[in-house]
C-alpha atoms as a PDB file:
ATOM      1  CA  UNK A   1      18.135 -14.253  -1.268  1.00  0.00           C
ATOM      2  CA  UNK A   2      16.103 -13.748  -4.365  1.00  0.00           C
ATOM      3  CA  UNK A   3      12.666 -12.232  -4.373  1.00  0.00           C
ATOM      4  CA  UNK A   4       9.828 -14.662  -5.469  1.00  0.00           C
ATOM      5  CA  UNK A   5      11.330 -17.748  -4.747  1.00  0.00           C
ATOM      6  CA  UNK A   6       8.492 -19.073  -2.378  1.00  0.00           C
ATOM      7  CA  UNK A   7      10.206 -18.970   0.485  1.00  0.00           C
ATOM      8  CA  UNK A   8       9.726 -17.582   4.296  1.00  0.00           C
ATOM      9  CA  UNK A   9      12.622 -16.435   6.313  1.00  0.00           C
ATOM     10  CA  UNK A  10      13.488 -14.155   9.033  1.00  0.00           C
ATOM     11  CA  UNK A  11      11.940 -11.156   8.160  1.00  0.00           C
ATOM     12  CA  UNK A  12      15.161  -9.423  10.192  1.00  0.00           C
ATOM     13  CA  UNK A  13      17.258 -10.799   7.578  1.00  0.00           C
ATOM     14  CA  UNK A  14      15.373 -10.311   4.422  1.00  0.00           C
ATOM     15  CA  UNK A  15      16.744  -7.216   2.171  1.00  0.00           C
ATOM     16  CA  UNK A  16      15.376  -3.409   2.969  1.00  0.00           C
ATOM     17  CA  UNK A  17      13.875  -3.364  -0.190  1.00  0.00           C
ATOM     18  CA  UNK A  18      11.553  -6.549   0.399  1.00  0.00           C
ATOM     19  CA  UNK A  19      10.773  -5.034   3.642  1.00  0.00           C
ATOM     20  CA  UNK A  20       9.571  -1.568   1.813  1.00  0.00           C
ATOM     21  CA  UNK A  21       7.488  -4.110  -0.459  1.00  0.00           C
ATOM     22  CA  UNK A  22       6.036  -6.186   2.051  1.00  0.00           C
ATOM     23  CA  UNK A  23       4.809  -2.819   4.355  1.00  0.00           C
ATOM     24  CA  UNK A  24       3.625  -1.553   1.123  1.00  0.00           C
ATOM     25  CA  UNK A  25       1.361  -4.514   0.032  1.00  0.00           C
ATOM     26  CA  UNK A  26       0.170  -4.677   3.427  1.00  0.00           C
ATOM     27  CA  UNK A  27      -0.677  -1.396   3.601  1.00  0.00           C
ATOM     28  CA  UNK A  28      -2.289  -1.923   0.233  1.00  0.00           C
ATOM     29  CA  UNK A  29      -4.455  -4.663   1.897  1.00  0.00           C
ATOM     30  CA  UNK A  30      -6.307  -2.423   3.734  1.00  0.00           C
ATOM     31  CA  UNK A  31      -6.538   0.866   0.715  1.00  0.00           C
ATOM     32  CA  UNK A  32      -6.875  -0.256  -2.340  1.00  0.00           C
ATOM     33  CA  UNK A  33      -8.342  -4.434  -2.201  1.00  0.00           C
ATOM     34  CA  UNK A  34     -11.639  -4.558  -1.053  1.00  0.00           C
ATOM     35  CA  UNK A  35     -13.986  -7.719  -1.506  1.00  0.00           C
ATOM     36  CA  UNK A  36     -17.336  -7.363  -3.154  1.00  0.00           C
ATOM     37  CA  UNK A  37     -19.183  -6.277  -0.123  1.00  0.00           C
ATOM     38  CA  UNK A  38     -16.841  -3.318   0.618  1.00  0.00           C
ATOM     39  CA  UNK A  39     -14.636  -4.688   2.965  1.00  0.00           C
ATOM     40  CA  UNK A  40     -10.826  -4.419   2.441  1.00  0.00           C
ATOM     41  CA  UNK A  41      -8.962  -7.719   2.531  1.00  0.00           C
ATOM     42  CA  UNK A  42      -7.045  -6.843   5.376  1.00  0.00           C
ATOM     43  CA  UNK A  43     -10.269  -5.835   7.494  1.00  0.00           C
ATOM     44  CA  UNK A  44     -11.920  -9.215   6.841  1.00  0.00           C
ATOM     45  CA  UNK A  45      -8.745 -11.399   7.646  1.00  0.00           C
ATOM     46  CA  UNK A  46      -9.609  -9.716  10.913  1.00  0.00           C
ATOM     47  CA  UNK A  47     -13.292 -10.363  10.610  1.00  0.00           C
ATOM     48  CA  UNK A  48     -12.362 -13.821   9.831  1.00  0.00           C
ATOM     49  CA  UNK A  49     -10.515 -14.750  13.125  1.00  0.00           C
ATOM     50  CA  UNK A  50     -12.986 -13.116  15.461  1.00  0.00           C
ATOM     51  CA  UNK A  51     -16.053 -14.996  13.833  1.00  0.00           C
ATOM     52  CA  UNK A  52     -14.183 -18.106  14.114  1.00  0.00           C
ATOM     53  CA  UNK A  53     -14.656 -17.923  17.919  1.00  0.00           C
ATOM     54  CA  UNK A  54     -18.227 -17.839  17.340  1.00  0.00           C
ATOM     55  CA  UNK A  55     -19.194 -20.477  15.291  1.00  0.00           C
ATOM     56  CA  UNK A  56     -17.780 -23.843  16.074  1.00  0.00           C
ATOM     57  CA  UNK A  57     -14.050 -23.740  15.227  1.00  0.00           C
ATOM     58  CA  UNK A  58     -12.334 -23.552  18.742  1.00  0.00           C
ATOM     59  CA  UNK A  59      -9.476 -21.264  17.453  1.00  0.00           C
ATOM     60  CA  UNK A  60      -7.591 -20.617  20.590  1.00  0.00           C
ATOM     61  CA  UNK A  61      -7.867 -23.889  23.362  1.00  0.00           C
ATOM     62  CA  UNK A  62      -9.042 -26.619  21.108  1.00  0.00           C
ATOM     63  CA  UNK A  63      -7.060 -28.806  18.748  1.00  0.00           C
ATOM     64  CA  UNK A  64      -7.730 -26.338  15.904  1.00  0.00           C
ATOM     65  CA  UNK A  65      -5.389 -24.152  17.378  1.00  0.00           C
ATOM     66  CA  UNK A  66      -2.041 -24.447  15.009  1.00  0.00           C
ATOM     67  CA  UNK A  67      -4.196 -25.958  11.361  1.00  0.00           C
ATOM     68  CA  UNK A  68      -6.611 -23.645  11.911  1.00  0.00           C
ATOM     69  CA  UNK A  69      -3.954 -20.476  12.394  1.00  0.00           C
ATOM     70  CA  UNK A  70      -2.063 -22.177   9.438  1.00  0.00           C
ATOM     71  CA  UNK A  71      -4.879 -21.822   6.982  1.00  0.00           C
ATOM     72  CA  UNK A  72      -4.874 -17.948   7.858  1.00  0.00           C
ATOM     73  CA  UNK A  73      -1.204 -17.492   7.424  1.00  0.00           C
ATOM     74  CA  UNK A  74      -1.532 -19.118   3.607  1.00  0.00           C
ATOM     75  CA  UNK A  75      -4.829 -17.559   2.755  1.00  0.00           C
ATOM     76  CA  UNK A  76      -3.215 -14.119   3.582  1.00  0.00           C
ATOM     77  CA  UNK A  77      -0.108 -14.778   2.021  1.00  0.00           C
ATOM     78  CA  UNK A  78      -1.908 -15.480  -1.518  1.00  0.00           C
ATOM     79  CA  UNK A  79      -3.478 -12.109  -1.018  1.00  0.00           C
ATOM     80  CA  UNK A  80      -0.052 -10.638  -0.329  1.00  0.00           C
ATOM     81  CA  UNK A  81       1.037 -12.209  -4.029  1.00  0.00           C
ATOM     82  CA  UNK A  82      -2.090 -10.530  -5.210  1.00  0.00           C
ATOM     83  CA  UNK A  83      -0.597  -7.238  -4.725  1.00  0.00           C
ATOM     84  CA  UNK A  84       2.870  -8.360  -5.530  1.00  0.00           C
ATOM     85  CA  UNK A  85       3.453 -11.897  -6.952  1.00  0.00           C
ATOM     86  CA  UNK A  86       7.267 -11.676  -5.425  1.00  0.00           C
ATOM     87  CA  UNK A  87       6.515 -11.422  -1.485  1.00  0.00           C
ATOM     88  CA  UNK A  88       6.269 -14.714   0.889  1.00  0.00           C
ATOM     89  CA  UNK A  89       4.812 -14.461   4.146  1.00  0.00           C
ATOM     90  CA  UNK A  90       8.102 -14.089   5.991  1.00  0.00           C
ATOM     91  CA  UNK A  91       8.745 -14.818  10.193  1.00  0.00           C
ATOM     92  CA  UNK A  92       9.348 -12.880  13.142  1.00  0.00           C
ATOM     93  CA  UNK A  93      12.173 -15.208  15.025  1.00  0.00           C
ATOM     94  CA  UNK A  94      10.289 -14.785  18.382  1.00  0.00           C
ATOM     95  CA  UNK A  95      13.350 -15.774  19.992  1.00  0.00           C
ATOM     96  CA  UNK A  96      15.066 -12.249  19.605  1.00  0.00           C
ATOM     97  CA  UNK A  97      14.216  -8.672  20.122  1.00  0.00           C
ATOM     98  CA  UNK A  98      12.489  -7.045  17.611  1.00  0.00           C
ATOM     99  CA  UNK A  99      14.017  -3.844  18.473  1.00  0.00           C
ATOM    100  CA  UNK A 100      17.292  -4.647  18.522  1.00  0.00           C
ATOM    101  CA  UNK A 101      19.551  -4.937  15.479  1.00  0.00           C
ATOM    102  CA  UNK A 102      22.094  -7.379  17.475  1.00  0.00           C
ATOM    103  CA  UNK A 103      23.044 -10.552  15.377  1.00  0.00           C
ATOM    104  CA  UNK A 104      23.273  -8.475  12.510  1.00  0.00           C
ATOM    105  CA  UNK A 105      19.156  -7.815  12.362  1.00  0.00           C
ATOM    106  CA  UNK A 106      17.136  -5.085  11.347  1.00  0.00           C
ATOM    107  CA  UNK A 107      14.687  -3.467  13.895  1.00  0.00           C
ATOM    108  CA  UNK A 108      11.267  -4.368  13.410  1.00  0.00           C
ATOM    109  CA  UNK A 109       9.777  -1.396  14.619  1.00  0.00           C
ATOM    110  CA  UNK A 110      10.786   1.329  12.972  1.00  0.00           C
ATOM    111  CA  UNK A 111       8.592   4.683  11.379  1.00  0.00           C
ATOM    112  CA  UNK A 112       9.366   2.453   8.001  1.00  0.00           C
ATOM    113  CA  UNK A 113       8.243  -0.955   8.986  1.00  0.00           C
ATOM    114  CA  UNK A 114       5.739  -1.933  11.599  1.00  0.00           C
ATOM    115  CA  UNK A 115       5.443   1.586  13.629  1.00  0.00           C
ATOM    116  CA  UNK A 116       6.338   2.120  17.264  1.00  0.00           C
ATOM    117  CA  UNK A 117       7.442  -0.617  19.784  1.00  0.00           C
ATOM    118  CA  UNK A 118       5.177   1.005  22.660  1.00  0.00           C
ATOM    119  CA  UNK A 119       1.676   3.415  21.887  1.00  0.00           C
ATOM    120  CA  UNK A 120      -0.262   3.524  18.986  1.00  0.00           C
ATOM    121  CA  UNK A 121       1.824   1.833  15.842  1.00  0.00           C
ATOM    122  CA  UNK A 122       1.258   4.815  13.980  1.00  0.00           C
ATOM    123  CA  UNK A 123       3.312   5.923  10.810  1.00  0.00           C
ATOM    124  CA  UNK A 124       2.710   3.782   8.098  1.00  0.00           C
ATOM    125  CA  UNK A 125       0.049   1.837  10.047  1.00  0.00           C
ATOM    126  CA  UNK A 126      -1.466   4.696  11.601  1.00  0.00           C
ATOM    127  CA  UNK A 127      -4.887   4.502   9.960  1.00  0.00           C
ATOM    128  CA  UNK A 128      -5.190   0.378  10.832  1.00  0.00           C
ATOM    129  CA  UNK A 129      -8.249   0.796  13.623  1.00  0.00           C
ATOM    130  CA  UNK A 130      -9.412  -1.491  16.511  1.00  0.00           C
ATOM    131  CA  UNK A 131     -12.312  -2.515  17.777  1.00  0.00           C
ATOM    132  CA  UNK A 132     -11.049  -2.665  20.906  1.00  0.00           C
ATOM    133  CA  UNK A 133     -11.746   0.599  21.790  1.00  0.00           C
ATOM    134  CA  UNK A 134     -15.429   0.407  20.798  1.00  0.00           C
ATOM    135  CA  UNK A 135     -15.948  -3.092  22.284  1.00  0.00           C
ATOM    136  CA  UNK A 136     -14.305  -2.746  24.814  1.00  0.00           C
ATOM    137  CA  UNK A 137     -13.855   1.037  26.031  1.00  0.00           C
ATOM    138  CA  UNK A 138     -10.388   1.165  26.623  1.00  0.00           C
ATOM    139  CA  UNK A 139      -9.478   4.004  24.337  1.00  0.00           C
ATOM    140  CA  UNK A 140      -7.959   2.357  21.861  1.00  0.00           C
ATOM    141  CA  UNK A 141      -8.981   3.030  18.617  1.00  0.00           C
ATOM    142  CA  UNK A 142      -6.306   2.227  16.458  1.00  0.00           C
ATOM    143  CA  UNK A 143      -3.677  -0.777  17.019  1.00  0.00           C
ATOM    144  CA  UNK A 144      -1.228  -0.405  19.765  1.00  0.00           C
ATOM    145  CA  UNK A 145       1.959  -2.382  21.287  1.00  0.00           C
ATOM    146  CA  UNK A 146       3.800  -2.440  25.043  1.00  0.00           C
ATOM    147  CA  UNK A 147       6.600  -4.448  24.070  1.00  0.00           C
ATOM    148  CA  UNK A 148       9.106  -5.878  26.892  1.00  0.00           C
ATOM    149  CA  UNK A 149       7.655  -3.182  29.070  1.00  0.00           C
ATOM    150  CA  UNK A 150       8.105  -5.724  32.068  1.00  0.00           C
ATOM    151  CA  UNK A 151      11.377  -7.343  33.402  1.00  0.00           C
ATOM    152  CA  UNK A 152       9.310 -10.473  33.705  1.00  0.00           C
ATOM    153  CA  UNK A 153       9.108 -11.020  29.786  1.00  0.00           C
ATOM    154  CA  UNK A 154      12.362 -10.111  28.501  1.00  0.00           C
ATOM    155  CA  UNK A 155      15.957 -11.462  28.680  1.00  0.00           C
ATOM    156  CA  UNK A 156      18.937  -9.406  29.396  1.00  0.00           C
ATOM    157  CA  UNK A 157      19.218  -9.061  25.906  1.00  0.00           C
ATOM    158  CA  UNK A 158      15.821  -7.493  25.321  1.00  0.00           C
ATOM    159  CA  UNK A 159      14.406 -10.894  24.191  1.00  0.00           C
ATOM    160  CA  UNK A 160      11.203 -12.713  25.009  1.00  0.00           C
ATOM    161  CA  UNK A 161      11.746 -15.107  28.097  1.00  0.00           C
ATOM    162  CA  UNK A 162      10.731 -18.480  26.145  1.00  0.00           C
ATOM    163  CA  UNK A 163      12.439 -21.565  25.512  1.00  0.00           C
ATOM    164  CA  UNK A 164      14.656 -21.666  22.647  1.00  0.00           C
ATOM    165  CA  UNK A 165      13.431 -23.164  19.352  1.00  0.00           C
ATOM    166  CA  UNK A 166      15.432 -26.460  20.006  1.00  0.00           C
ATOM    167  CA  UNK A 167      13.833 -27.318  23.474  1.00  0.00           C
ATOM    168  CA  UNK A 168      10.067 -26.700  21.820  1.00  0.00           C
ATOM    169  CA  UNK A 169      11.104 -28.924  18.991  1.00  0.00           C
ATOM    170  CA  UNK A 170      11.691 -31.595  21.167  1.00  0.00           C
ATOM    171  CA  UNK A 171       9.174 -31.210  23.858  1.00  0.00           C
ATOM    172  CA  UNK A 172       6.963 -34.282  22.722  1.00  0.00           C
ATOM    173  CA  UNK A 173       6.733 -37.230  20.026  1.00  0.00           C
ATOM    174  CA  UNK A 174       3.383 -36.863  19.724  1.00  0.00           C
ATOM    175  CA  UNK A 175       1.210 -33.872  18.135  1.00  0.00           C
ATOM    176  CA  UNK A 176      -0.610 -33.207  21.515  1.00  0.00           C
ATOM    177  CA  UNK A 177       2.317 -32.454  24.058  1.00  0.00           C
ATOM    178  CA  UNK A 178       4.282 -30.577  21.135  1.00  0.00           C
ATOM    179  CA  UNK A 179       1.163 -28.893  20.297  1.00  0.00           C
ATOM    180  CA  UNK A 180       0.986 -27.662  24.153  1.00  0.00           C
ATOM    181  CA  UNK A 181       4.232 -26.425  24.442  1.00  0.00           C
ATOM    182  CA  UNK A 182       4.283 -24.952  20.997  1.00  0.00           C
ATOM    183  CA  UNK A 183       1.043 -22.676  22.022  1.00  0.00           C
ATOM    184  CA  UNK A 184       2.549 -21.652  25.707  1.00  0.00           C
ATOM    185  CA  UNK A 185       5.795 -19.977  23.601  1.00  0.00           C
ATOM    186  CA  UNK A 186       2.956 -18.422  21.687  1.00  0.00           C
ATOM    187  CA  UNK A 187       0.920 -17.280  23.878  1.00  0.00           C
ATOM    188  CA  UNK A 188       3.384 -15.762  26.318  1.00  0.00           C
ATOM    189  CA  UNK A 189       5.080 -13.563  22.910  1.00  0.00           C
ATOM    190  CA  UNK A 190       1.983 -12.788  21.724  1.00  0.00           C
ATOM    191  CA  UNK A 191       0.180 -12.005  24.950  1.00  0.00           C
ATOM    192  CA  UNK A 192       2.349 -11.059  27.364  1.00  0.00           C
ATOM    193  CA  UNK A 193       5.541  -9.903  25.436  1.00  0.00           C
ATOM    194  CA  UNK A 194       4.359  -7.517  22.457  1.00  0.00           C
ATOM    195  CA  UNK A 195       0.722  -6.450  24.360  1.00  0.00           C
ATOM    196  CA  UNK A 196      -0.968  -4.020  23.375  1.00  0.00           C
ATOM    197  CA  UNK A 197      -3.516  -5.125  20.590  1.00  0.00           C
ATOM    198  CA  UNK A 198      -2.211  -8.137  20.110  1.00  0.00           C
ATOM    199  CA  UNK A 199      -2.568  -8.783  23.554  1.00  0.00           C
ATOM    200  CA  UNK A 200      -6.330  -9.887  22.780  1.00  0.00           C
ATOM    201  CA  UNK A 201      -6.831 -12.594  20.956  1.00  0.00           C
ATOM    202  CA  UNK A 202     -10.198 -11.326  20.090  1.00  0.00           C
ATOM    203  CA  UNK A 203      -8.639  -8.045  18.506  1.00  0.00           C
ATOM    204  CA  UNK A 204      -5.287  -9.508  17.690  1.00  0.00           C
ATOM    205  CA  UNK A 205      -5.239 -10.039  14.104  1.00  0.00           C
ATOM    206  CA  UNK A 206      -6.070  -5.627  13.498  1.00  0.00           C
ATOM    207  CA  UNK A 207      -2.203  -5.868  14.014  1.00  0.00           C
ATOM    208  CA  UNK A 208      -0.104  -7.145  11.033  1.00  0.00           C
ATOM    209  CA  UNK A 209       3.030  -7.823  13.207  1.00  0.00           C
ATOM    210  CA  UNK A 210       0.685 -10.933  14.258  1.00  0.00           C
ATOM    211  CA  UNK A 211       0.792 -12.666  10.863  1.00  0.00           C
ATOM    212  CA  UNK A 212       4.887 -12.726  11.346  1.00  0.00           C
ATOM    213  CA  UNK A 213       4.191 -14.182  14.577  1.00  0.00           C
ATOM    214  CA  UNK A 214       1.746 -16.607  13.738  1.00  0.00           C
ATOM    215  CA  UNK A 215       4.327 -17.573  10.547  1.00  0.00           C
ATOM    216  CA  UNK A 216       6.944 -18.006  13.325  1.00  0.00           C
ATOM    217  CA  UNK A 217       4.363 -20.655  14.621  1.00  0.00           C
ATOM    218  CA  UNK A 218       3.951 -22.532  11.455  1.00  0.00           C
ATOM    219  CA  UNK A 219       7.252 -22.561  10.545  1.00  0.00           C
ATOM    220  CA  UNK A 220       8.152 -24.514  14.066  1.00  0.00           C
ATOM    221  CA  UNK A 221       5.516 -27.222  13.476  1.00  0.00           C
ATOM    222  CA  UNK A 222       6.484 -27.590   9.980  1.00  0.00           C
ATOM    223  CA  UNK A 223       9.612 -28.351  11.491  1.00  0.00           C
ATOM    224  CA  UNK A 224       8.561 -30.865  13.400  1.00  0.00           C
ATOM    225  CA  UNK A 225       6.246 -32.455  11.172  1.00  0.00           C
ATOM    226  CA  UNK A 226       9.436 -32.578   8.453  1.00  0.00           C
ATOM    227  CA  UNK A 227      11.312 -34.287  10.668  1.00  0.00           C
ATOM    228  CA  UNK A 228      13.102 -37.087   8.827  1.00  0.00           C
ATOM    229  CA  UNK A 229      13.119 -39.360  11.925  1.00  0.00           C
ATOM    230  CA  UNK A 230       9.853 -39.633  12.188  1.00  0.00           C
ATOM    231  CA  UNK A 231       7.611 -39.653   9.288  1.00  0.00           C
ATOM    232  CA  UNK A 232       4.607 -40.533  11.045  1.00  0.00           C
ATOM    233  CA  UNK A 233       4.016 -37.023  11.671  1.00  0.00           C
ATOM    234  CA  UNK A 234       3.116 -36.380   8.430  1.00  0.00           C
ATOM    235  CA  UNK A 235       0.730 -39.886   8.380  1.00  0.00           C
ATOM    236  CA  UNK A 236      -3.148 -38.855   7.962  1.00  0.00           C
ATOM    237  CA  UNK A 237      -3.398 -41.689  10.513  1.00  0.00           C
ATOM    238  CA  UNK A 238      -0.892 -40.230  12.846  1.00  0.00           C
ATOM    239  CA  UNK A 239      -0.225 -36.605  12.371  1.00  0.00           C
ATOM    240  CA  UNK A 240      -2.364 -36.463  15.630  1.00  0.00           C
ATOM    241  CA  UNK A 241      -1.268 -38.363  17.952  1.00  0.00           C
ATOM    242  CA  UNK A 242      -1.964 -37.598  21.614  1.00  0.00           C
ATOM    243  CA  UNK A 243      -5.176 -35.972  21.586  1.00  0.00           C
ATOM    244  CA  UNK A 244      -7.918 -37.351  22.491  1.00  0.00           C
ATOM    245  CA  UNK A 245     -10.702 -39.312  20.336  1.00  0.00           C
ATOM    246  CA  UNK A 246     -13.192 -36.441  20.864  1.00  0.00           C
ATOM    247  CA  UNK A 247     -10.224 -34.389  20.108  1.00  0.00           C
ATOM    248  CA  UNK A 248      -9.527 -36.361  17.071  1.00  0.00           C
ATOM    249  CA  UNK A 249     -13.243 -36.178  16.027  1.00  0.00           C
ATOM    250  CA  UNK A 250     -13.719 -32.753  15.811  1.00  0.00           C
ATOM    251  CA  UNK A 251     -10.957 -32.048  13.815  1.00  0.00           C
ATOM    252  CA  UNK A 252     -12.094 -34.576  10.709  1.00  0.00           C
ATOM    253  CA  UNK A 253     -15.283 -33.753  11.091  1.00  0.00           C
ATOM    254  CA  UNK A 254     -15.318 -29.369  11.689  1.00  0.00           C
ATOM    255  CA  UNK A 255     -14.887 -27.842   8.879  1.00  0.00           C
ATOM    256  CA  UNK A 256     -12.313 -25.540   8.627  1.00  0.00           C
ATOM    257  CA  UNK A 257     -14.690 -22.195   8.825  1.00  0.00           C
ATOM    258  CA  UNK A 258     -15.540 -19.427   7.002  1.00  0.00           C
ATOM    259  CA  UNK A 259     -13.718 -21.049   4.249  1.00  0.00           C
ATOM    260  CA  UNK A 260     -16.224 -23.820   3.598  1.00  0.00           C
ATOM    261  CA  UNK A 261     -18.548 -21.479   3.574  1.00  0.00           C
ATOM    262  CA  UNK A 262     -20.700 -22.234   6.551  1.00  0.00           C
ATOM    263  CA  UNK A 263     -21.065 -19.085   8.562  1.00  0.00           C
ATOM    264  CA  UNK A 264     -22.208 -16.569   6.467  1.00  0.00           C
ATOM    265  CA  UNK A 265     -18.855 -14.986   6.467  1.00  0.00           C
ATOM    266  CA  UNK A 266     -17.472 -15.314   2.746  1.00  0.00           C
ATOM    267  CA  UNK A 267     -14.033 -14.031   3.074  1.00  0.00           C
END
């Protein structure tokens, strides 16, 4: 599997050495590339997703939901290839355990890679902060996880409970009912299964293991949209089918924000 070949792939799977690389440009993110008014990149790809609860774009319930999470993925991505033109954005298959090395995977959460399963990440991530703790006085300065802590999220095998990527896949013809069950698997890895930071959505994105979830999530509706039997879900006219004309409306006529440059927030 060659570096700088473009493409995403189970980050599990993908050599050591473009794991050291990837934790190293992320890491990088946050030290040493800062925008012109003094924020690093990383910090305002966080910035970015909390303002974009506050001004119009309905990130999280609306229809916005997967485009709008999409753009993020590829906008951080480039800024990955600024640090090192080789790296893709790879995936977190949220259908295994991160911890676990069964199947031939690496653990995820390791002192080398993305920090502790359960407390503050720490290690290499140790200095990534959230607001959390400031906002919302819970003593949690820094990004945290409670992975699988419950027997009502995992499998026997350590896994998320969710439904496999074939059953999501084939959940609905249209964009609305796959869209639905696409976000549930989401939101029950995301917010019930890894906790901690990411638990909030508000705070989520201080937490790079997010970005291989939310690639996860792009690669399934790619998927989908790719599928050869039906090429109407890659129409203009029909890529939406389902939701509703109000539904419909705001998404050709909101801009996709702060990247048109309507909120004040130039990223």
């Amino acid at each position: 599997m060659p570096l700088g070949d473009g493409i995403r792939r189970d980050i599990s799977k993908v050599s050591p050495l473009e794991r050291n690389r990837f934790i190293d440009a992320i890491v990088k993110l946050d030290t040493t590339k800062f925008y012109p008014d003094g924020v690093s990149y990383w910090d305002k790809q966080e910035a970015i997703h909390k303002n974009a609860h506050f001004h119009g774009v309905d990130v999280h319930v609306g229809p916005a939901f997967i485009p709008w999470h999409r753009v993020i993925v590829n906008r951080l991505e480039q800024l990955l290839r600024e640090v090192d033109p080789e790296l893709s954005l790879h995936y977190w298959d949220w259908t295994t355990d991160p911890r676990s090395t069964f199947g031939g995977r690496a653990v995820l959460f390791t002192p080398q890679f993305m920090g502790n399963s359960n407390g503050n990440a720490g290690h290499l991530l140790d200095f990534f902060e959230s607001t959390e703790g400031e906002e919302l006085g819970n003593g949690h300065d820094k990004i945290w996880r409670s992975v699988g802590l419950s027997p009502d999220v995992t499998r026997p095998n350590g896994a998320p409970k969710i439904d496999s990527d074939a059953v999501i896949l084939a959940a609905g013809s249209n964009f609305a009912t796959f869209a639905k069950k696409l976000k549930e698997a989401h939101d029950f890895v995301a917010h019930s299964y890894i906790g901690g930071t990411i638990e909030k959505p508000h705070y989520s994105f201080h937490d790079p293991f997010v970005f291989l979830l939310h690639s996860n999530l792009d690669r399934l509706w790619a998927k989908w949209q790719t599928d050869p039997a039906h090429p109407e879900r890659l129409s203009p006219s029909t890529a939406y089918n389902g939701l509703s004309p109000g539904e419909l409306t705001t998404l050709a006529t909101e801009n996709v924000e702060p990247w048109a440059g309507g909120t004040n927030l130039e990223p």
